[in-house]
C-alpha atoms as a PDB file:
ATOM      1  CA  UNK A   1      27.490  97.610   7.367  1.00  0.00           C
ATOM      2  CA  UNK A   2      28.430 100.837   6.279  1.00  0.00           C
ATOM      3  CA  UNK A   3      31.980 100.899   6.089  1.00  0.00           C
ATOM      4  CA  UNK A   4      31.395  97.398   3.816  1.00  0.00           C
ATOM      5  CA  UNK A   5      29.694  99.704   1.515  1.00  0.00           C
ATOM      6  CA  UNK A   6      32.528 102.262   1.641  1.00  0.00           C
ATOM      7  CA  UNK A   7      35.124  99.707   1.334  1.00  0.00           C
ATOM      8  CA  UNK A   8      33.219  98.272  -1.770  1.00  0.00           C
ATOM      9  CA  UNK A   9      32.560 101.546  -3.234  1.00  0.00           C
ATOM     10  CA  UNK A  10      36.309 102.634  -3.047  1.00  0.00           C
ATOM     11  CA  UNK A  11      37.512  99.429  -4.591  1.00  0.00           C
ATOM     12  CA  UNK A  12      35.089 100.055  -7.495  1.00  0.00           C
ATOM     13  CA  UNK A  13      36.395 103.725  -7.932  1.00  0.00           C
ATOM     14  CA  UNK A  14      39.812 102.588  -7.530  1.00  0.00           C
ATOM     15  CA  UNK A  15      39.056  99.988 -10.497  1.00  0.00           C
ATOM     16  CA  UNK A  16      37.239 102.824 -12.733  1.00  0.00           C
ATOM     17  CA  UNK A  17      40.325 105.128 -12.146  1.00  0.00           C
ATOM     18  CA  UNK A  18      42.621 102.363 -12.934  1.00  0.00           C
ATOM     19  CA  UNK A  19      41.104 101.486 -15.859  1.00  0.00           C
ATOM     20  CA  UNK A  20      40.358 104.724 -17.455  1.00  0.00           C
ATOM     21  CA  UNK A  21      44.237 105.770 -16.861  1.00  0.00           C
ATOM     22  CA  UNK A  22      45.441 102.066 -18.298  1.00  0.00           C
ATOM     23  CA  UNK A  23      42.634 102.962 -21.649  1.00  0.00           C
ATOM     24  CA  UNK A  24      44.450 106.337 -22.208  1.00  0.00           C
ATOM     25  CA  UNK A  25      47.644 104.846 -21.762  1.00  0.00           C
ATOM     26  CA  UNK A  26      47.086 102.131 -24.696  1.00  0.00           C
ATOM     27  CA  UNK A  27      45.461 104.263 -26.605  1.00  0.00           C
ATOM     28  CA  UNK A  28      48.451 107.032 -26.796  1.00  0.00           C
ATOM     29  CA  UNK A  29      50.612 103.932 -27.180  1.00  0.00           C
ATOM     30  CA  UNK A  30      48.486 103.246 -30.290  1.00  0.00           C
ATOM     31  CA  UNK A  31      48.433 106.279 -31.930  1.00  0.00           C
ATOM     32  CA  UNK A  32      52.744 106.673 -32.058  1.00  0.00           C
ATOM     33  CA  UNK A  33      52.513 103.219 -33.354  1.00  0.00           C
ATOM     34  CA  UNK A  34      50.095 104.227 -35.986  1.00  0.00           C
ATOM     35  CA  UNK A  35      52.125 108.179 -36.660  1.00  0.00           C
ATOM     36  CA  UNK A  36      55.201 105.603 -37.290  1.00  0.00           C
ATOM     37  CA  UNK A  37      53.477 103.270 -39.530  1.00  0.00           C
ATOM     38  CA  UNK A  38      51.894 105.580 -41.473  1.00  0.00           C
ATOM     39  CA  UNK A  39      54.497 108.482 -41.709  1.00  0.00           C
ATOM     40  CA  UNK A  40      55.384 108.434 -45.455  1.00  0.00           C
ATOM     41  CA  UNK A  41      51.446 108.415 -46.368  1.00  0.00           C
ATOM     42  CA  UNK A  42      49.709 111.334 -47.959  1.00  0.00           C
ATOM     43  CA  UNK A  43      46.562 112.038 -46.141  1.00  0.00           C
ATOM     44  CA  UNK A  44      43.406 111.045 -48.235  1.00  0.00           C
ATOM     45  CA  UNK A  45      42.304 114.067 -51.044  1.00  0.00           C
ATOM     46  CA  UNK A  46      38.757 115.705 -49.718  1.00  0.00           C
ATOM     47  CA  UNK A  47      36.781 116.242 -52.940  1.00  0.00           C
ATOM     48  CA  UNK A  48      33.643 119.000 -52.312  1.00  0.00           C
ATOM     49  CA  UNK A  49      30.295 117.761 -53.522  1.00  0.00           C
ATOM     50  CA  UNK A  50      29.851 118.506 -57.360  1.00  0.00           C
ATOM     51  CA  UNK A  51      28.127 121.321 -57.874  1.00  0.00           C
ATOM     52  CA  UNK A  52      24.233 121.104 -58.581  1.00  0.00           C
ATOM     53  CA  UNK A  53      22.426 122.128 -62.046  1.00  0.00           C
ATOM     54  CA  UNK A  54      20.060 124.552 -60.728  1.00  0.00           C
ATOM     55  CA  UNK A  55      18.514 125.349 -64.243  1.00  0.00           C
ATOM     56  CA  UNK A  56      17.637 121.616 -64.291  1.00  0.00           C
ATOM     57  CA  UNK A  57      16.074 122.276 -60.828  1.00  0.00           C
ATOM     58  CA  UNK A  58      13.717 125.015 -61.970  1.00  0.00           C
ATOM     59  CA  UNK A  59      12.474 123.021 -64.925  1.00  0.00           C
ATOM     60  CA  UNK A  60      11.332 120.582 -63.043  1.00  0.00           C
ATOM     61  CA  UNK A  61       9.508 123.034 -60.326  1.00  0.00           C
END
């Protein structure tokens, strides 16, 4: 009975392990797919919030 449960638990763990090595492995796969596509592509402008009237603030306090 209990080396069922062992022999289940360590074909689950060998599944998880599988799996999360196979994930990273498509997923760095991905990402050089996507650096190749989009090589030649500036990266998107950050624009800071405007800044805020703060005489219009007190006027209304």
């Amino acid at each position: 009975m209990i080396k069922e449960i062992g022999g289940i638990f360590v074909f689950l763990l060998i599944i998880v392990i599988f799996g999360n090595i196979w994930f990273h492995f498509v997923e760095s796969i991905l990402q050089k797919i996507k650096k190749i596509i989009h090589r030649h592509e500036k990266p998107p402008v950050w624009h800071p919030l405007p800044k805020e009237d703060t005489q219009q603030d007190e006027k209304d306090a």
